[in-house]
C-alpha atoms as a PDB file:
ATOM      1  CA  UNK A   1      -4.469 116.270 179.872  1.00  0.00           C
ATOM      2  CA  UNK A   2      -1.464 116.121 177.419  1.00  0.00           C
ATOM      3  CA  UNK A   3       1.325 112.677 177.898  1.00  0.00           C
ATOM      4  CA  UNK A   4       3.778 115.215 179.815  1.00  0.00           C
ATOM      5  CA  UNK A   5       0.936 115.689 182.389  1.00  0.00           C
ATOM      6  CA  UNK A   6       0.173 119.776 181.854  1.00  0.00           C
ATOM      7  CA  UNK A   7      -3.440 121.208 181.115  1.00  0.00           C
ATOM      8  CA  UNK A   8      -3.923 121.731 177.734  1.00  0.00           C
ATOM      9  CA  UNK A   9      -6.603 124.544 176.506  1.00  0.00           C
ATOM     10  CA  UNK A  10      -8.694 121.574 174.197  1.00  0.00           C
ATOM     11  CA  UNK A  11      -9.328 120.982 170.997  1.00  0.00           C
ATOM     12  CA  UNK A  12      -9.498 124.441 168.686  1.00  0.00           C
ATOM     13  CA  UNK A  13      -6.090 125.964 170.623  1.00  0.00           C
ATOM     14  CA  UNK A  14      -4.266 127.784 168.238  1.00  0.00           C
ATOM     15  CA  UNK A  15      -1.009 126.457 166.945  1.00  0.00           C
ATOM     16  CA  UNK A  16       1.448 128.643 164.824  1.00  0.00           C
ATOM     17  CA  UNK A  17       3.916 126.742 163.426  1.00  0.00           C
ATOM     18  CA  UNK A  18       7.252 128.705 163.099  1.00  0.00           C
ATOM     19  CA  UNK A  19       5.925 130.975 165.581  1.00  0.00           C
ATOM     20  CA  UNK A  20       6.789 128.288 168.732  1.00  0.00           C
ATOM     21  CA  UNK A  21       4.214 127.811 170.265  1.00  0.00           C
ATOM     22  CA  UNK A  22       4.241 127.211 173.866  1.00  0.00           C
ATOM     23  CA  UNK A  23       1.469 126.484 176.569  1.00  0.00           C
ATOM     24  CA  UNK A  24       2.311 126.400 180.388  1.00  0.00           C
ATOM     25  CA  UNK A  25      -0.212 124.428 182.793  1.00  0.00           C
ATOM     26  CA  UNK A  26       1.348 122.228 185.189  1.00  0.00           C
ATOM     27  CA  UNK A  27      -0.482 119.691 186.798  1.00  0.00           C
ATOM     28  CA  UNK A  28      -3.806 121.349 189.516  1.00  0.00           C
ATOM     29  CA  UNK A  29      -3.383 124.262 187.834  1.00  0.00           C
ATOM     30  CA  UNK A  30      -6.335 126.452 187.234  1.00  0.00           C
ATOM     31  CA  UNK A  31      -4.865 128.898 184.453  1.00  0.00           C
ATOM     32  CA  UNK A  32      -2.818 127.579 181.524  1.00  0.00           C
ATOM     33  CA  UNK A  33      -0.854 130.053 179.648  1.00  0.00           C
ATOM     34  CA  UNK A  34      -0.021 130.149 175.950  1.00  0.00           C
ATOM     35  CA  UNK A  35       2.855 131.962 174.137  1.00  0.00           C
ATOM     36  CA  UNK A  36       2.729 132.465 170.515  1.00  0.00           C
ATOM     37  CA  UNK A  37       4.950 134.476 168.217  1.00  0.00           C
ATOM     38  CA  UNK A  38       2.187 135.740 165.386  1.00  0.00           C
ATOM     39  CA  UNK A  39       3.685 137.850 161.684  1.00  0.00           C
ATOM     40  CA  UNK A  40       2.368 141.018 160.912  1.00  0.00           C
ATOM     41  CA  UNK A  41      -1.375 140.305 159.298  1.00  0.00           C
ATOM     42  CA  UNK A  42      -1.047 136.387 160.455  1.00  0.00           C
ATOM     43  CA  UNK A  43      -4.736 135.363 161.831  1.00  0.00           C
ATOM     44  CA  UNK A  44      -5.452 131.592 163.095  1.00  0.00           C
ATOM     45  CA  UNK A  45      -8.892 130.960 161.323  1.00  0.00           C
ATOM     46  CA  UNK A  46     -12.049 130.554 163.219  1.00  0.00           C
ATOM     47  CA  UNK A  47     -12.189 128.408 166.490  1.00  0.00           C
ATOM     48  CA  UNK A  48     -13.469 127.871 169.906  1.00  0.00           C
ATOM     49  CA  UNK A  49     -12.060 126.380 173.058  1.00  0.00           C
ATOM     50  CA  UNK A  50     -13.855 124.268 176.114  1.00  0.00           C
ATOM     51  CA  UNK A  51     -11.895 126.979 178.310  1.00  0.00           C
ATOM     52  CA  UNK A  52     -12.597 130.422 178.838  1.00  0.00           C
ATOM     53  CA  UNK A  53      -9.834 132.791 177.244  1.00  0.00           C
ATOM     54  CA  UNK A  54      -8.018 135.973 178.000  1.00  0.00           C
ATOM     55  CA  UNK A  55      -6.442 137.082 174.863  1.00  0.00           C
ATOM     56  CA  UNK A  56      -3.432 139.498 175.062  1.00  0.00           C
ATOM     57  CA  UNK A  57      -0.424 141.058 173.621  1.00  0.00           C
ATOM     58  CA  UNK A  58       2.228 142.613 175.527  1.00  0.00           C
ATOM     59  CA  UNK A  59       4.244 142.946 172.699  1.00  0.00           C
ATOM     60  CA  UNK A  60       2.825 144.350 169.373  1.00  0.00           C
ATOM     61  CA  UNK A  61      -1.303 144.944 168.671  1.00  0.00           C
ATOM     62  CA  UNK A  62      -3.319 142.033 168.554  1.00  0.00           C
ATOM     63  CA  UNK A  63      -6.937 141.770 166.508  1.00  0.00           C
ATOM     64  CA  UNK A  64      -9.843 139.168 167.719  1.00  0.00           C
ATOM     65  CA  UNK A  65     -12.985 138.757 165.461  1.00  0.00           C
ATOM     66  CA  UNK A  66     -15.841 137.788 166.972  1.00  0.00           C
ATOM     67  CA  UNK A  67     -19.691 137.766 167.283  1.00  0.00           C
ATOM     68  CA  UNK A  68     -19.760 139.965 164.317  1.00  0.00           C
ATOM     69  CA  UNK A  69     -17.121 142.487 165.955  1.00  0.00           C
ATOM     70  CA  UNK A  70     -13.207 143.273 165.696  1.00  0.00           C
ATOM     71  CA  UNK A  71     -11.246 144.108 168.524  1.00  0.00           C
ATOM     72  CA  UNK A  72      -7.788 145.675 167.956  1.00  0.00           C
ATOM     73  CA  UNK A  73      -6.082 145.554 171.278  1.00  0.00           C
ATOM     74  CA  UNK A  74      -2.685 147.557 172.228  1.00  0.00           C
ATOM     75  CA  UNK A  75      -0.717 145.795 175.613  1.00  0.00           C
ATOM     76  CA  UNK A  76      -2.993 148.082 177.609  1.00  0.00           C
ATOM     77  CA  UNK A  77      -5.826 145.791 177.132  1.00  0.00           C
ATOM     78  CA  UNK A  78      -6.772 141.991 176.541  1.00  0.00           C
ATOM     79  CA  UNK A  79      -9.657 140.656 175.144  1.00  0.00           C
ATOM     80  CA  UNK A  80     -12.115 137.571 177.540  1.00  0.00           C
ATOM     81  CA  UNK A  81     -13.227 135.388 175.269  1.00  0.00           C
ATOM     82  CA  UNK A  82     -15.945 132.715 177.073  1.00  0.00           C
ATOM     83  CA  UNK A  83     -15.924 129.124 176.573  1.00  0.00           C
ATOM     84  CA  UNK A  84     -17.216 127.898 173.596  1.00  0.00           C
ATOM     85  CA  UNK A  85     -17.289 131.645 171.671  1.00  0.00           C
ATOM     86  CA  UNK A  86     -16.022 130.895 168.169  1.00  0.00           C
ATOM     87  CA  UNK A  87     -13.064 133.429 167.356  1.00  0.00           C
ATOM     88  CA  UNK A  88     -10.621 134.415 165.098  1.00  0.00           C
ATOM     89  CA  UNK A  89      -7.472 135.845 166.625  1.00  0.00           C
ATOM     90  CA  UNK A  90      -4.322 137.897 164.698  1.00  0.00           C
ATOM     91  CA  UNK A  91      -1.834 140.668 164.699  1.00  0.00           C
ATOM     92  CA  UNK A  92      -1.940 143.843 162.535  1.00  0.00           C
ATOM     93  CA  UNK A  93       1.933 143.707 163.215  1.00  0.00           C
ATOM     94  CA  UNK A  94       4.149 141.370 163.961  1.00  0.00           C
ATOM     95  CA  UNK A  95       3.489 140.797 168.063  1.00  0.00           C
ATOM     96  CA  UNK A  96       3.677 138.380 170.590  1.00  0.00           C
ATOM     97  CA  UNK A  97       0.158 136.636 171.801  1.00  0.00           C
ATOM     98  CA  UNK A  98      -0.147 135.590 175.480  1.00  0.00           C
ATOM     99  CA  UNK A  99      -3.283 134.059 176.245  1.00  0.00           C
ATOM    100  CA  UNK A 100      -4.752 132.638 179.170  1.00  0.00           C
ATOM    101  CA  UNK A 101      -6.967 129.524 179.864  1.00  0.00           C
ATOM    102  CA  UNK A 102      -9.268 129.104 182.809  1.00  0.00           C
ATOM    103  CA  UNK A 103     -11.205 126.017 183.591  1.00  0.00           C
ATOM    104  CA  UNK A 104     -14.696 126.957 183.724  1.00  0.00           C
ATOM    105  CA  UNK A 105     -15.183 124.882 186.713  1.00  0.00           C
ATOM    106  CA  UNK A 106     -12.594 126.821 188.614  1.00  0.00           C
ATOM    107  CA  UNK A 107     -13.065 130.292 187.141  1.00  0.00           C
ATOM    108  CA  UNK A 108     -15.611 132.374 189.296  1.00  0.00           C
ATOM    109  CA  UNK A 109     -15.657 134.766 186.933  1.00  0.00           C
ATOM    110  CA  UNK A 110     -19.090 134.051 184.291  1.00  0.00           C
ATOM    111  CA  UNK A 111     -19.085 137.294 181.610  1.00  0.00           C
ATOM    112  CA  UNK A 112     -21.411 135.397 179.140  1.00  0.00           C
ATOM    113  CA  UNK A 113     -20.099 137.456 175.939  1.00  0.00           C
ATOM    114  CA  UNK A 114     -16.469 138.881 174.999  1.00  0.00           C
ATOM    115  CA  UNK A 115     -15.429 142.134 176.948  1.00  0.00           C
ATOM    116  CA  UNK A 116     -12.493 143.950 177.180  1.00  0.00           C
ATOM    117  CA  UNK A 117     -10.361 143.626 180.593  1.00  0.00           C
ATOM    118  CA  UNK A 118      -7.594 146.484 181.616  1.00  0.00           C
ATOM    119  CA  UNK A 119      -4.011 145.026 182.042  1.00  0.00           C
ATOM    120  CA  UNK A 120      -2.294 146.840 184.477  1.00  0.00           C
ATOM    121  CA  UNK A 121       1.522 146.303 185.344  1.00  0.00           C
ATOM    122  CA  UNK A 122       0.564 143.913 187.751  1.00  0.00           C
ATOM    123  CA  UNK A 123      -1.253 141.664 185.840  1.00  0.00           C
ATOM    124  CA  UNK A 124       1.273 142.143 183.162  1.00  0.00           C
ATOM    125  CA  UNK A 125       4.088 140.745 185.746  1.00  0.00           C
ATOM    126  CA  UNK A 126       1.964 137.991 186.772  1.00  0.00           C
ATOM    127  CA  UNK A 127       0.748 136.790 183.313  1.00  0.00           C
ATOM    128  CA  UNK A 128       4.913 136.362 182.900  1.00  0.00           C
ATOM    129  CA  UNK A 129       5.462 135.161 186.271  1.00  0.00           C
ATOM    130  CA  UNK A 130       2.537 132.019 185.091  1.00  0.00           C
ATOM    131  CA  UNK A 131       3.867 131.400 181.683  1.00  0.00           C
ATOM    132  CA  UNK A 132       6.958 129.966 182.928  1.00  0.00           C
ATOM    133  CA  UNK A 133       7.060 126.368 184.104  1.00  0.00           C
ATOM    134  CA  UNK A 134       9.403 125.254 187.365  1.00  0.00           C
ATOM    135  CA  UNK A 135      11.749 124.518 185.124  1.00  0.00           C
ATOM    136  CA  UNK A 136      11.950 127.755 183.481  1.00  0.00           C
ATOM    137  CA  UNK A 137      12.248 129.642 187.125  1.00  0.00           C
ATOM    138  CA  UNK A 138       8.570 129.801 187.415  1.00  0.00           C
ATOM    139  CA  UNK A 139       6.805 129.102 191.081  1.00  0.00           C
ATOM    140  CA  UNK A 140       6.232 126.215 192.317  1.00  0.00           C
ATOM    141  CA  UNK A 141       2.427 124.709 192.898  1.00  0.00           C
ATOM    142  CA  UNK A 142       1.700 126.553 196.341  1.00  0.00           C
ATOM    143  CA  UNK A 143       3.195 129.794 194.255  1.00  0.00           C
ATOM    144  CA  UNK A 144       1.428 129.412 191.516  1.00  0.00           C
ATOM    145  CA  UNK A 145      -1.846 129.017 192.938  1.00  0.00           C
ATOM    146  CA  UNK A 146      -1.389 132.177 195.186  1.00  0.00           C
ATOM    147  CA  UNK A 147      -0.534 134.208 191.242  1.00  0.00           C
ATOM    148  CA  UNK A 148      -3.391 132.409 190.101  1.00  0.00           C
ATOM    149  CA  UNK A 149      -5.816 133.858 192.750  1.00  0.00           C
ATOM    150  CA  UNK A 150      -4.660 137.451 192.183  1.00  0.00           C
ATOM    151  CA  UNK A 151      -4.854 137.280 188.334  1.00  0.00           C
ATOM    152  CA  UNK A 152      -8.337 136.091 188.641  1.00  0.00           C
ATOM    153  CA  UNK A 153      -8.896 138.771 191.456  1.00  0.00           C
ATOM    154  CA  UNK A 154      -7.476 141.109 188.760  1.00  0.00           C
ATOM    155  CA  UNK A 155      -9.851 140.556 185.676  1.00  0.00           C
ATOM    156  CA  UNK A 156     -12.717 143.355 185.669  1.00  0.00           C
ATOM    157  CA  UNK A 157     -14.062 144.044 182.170  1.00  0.00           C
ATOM    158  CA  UNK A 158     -14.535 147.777 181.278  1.00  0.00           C
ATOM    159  CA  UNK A 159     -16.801 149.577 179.229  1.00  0.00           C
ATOM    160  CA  UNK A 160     -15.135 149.960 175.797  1.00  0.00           C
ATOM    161  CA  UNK A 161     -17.644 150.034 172.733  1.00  0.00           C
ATOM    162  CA  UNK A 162     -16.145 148.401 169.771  1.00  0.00           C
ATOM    163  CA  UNK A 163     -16.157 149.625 166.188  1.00  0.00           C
ATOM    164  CA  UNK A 164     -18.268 147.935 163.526  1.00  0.00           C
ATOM    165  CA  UNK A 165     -18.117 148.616 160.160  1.00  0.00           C
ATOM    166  CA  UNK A 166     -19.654 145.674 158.256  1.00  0.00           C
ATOM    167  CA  UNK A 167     -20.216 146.336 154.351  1.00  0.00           C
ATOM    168  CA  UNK A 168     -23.759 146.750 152.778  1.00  0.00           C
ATOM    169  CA  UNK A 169     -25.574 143.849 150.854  1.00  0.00           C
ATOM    170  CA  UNK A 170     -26.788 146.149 148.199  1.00  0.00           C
ATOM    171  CA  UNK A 171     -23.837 145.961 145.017  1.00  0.00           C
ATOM    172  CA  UNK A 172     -23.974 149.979 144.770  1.00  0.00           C
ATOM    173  CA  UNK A 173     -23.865 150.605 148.096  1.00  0.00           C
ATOM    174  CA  UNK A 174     -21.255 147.888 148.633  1.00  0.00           C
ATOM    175  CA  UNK A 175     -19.243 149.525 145.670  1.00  0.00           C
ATOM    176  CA  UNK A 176     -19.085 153.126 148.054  1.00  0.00           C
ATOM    177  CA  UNK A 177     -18.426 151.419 151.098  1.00  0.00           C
ATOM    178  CA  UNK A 178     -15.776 149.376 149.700  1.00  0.00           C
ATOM    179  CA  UNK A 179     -13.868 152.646 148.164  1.00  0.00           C
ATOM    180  CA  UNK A 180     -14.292 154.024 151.810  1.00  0.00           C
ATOM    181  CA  UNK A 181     -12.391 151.236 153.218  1.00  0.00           C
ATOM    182  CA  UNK A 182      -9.690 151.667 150.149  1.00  0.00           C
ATOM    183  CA  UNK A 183      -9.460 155.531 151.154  1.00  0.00           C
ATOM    184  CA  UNK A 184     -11.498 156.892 154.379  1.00  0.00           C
ATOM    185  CA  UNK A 185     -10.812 160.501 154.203  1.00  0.00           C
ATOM    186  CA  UNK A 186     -12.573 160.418 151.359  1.00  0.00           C
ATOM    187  CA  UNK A 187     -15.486 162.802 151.670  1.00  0.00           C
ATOM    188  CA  UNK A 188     -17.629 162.525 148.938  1.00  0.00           C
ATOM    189  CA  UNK A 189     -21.784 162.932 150.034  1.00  0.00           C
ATOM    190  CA  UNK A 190     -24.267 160.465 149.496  1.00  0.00           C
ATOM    191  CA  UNK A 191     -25.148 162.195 146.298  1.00  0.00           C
ATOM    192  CA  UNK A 192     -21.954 162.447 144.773  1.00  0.00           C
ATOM    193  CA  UNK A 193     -21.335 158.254 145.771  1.00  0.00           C
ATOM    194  CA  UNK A 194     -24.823 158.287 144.002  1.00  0.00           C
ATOM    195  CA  UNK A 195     -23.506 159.819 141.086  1.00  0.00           C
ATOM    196  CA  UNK A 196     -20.384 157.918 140.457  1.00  0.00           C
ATOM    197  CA  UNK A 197     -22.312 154.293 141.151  1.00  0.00           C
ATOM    198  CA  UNK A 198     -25.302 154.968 139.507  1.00  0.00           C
ATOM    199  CA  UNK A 199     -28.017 155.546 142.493  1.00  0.00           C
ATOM    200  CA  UNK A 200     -30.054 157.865 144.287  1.00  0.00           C
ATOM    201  CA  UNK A 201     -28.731 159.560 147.419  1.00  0.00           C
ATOM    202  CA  UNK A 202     -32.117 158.300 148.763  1.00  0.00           C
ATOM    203  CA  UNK A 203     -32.031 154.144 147.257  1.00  0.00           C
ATOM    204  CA  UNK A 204     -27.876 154.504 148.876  1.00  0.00           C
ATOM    205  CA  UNK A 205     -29.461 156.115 152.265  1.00  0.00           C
ATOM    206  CA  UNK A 206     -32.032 153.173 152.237  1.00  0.00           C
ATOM    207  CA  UNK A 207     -29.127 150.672 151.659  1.00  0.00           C
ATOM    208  CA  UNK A 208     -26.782 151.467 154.104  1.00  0.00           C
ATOM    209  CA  UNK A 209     -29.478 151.645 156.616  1.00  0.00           C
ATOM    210  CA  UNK A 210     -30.903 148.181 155.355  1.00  0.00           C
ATOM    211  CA  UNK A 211     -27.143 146.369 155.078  1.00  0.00           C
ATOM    212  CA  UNK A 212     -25.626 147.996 158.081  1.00  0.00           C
ATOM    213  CA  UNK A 213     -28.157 148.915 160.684  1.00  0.00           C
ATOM    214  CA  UNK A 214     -26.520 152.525 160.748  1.00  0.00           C
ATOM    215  CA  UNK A 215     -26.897 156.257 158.629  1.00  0.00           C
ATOM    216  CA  UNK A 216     -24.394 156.363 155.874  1.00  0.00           C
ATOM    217  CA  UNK A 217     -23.333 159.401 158.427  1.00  0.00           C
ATOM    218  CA  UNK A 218     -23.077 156.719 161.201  1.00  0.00           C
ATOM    219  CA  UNK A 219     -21.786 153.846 159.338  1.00  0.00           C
ATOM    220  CA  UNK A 220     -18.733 156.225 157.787  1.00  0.00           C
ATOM    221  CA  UNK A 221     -17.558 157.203 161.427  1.00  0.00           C
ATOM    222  CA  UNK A 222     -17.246 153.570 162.512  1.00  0.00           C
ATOM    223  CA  UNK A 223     -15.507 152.733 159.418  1.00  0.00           C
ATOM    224  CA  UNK A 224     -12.935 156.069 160.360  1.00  0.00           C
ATOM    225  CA  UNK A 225     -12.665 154.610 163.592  1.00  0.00           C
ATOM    226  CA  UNK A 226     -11.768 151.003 162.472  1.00  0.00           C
ATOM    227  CA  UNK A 227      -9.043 152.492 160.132  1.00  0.00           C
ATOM    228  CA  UNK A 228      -7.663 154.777 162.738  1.00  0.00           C
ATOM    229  CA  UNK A 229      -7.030 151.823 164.939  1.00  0.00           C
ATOM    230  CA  UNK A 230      -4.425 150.003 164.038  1.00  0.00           C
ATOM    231  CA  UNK A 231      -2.609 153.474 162.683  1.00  0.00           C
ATOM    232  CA  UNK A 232      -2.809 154.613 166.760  1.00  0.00           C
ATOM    233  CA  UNK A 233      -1.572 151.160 167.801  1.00  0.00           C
ATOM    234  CA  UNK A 234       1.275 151.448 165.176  1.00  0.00           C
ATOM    235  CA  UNK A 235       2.231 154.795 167.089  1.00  0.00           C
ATOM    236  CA  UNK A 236       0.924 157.125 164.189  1.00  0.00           C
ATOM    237  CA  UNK A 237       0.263 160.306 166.232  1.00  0.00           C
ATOM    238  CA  UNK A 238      -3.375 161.531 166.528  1.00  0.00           C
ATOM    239  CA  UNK A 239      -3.163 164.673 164.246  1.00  0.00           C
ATOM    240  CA  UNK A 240      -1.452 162.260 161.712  1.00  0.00           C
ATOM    241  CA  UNK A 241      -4.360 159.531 162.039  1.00  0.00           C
ATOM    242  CA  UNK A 242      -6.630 162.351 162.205  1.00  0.00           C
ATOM    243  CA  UNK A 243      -5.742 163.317 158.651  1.00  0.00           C
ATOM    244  CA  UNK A 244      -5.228 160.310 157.428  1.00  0.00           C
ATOM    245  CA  UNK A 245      -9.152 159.138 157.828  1.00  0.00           C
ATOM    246  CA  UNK A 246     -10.467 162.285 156.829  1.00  0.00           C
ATOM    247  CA  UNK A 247     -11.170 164.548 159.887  1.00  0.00           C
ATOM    248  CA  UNK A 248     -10.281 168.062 159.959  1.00  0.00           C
ATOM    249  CA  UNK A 249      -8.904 168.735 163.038  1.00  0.00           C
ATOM    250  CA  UNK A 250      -7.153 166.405 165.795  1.00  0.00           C
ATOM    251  CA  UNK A 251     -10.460 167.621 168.166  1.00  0.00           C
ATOM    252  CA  UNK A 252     -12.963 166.206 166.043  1.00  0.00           C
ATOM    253  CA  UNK A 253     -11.391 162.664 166.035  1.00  0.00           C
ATOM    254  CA  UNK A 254     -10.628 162.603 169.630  1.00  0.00           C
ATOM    255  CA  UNK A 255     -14.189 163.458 170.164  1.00  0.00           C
ATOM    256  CA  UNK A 256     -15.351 161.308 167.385  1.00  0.00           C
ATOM    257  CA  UNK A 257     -12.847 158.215 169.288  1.00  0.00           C
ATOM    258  CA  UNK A 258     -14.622 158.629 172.373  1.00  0.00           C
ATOM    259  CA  UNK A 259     -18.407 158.499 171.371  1.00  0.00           C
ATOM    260  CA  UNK A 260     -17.579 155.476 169.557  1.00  0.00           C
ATOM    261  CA  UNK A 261     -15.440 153.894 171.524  1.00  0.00           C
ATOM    262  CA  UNK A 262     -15.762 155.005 175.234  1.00  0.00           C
ATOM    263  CA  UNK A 263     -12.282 156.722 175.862  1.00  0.00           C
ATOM    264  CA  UNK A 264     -10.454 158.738 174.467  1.00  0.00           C
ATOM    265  CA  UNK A 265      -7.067 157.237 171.749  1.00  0.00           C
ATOM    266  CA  UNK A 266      -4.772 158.667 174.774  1.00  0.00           C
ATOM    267  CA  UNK A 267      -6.187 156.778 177.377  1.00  0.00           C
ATOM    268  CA  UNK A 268      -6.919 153.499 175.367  1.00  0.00           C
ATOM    269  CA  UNK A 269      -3.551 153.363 173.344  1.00  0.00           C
ATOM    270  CA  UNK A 270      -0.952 154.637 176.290  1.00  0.00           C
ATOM    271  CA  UNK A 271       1.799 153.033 177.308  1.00  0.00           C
ATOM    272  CA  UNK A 272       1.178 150.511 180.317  1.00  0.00           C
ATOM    273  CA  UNK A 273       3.799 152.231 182.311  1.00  0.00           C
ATOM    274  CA  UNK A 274       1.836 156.029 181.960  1.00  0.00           C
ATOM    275  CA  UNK A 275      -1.672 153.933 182.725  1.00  0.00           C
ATOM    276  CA  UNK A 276      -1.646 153.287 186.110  1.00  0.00           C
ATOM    277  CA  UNK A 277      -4.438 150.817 186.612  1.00  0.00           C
ATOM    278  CA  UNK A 278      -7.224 152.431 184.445  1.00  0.00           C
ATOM    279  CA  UNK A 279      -8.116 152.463 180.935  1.00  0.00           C
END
C-alpha cells in the first residue's frame, strides 16, 4: 500500500518521468490502473511486477518484449503479462500506455505465459471509466467493483502468433541478417548473401537454421513481418508496406500476415470502432 492509501502495482512498476505518470487503485480495489505518456521509441528497461498486467494503448502503438518475443500492439489489442514475467514495454510512436494491475489473489483469470487479449469498445470505456479516482468523477467503491467484474469478465486471450526474428550467432550469417533488418525488400538468395560475405549458400543455410531455429526462407518472412508492423500501425497502407518489405503484390503479404500471424493486417490493425468485438 502507498501513504495516500491506493494499491500500488509493486516494486518494478514503470515510472516515466516527464511522461506523468499516474496509477489509480483506491483502497479494496482489485484492479489498479496506470497512465503513462511514453515518446516515440521510449522503452522502460526490463522488469517484472508481483501483479499480473494488461498492457495497452488506446492512443498510439505500443511494443512489449518478452520471453524472447516482441509484441507490437495497435488500440485493438493489449498485451497480459503474468505476475512475475520479466518485460520490457515501449512505443514505436509517441502513445499513451494504460495498463492494468490485478491482484493475483483476486484475479480468476491464471494464463501462465503472455497472450494477446481483444479490446473491444467496451472494455475500452471501462478501462477509462477505472483509471479515474472519485475525485476525478470516477465511481465510487460499490461502482467500481461492479466495472471491475465486467473487465475481468471481458479478458479472453486470442490466438495471435507473434513474429520472431532473432539474429544468427554465426558473424557471416549475422552480417546478412543484419543488412535484412537495414533493408527487407532486399532479395538477394542465399548464394548471392554467400557471395558478398564470404560463405557457402550451404555453411549460411546451416547457420540460420543453427542461430534461429528457422530456413533462411522462414527466418526472412518473420523478419518482413516484424518490419511491416509498426509501418501498418503507423497507418502505412498495405500495398505501401507491401512494397516496402519486399513483396510483390499486396496478396502475397496479406497471405504471408496471416500464416504468421493468425489474421489478416485488416482485421488486426482496424480501427476499434469498425471491430466490433473480434480481432
Amino acid at each position: 500500500m502507498s501513504r495516500d492509501g491506493h494499491m500500488t502495482p509493486g516494486a518494478g512498476t514503470p515510472h516515466p518521468g516527464a511522461g506523468g505518470a499516474r496509477v489509480v487503485a483506491p483502497v479494496g480495489s482489485a484492479i489498479a490502473v496506470g497512465t503513462f505518456a511514453l515518446a516515440g521509441d521510449e522503452w522502460f528497461d526490463e522488469h517484472e511486477h508481483g501483479f499480473h498486467q494488461l498492457a495497452w494503448a488506446p492512443q498510439g502503438v505500443l511494443a512489449v518484449r518478452a520471453a524472447g518475443r516482441t509484441w507490437v500492439l495497435p488500440s485493438t489489442v493489449a498485451l497480459w503479462i503474468p505476475a512475475g514475467t520479466p518485460h520490457a514495454t515501449g512505443a514505436t510512436c509517441a502513445a499513451l500506455m494504460r495498463s492494468l494491475y490485478f491482484r493475483p489473489e483476486q484475479c480468476p483469470h491464471t494464463w501462465p505465459e503472455p497472450c494477446v487479449v481483444p479490446v473491444p469498445g467496451l472494455l475500452r470505456e471501462l478501462i477509462g471509466h477505472l483509471s479515474n479516482d472519485l475525485a476525478q468523477g470516477g465511481p465510487d467503491a460499490a461502482a467500481r467493483r461492479r466495472a471491475e467484474a465486467v473487465v475481468l469478465d471481458q479478458l479472453r486471450p486470442v490466438s495471435v502468433t507473434t513474429v520472431r526474428a532473432p539474429l544468427p550467432a554465426d558473424a557471416r550469417a549475422r552480417r546478412v541478417a543484419e543488412a535484412l533488418r537495414a533493408d527487407p525488400a532486399d532479395g538477394r538468395t542465399l548464394a548471392q548473401w554467400g557471395a558478398a560475405v564470404g560463405a557457402s549458400a550451404r555453411t549460411l543455410a546451416r547457420a540460420f537454421a543453427a542461430g534461429t531455429g528457422m530456413s533462411f526462407a522462414q527466418w526472412r518472412t518473420q523478419l518482413r513481418l516484424e518490419a511491416a508492423m509498426p509501418l501498418l500501425a503507423g497507418g502505412a497502407t498495405v500495398s505501401a508496406v507491401a512494397r516496402r518489405v519486399g513483396y510483390g503484390s499486396p496478396s502475397a503479404f496479406v497471405a504471408a500476415f496471416r500464416r504468421g500471424v493468425g489474421v489478416p493486417p485488416g482485421a488486426y490493425f482496424a480501427p476499434a470502432s469498425r471491430r466490433g468485438d473480434g480481432v
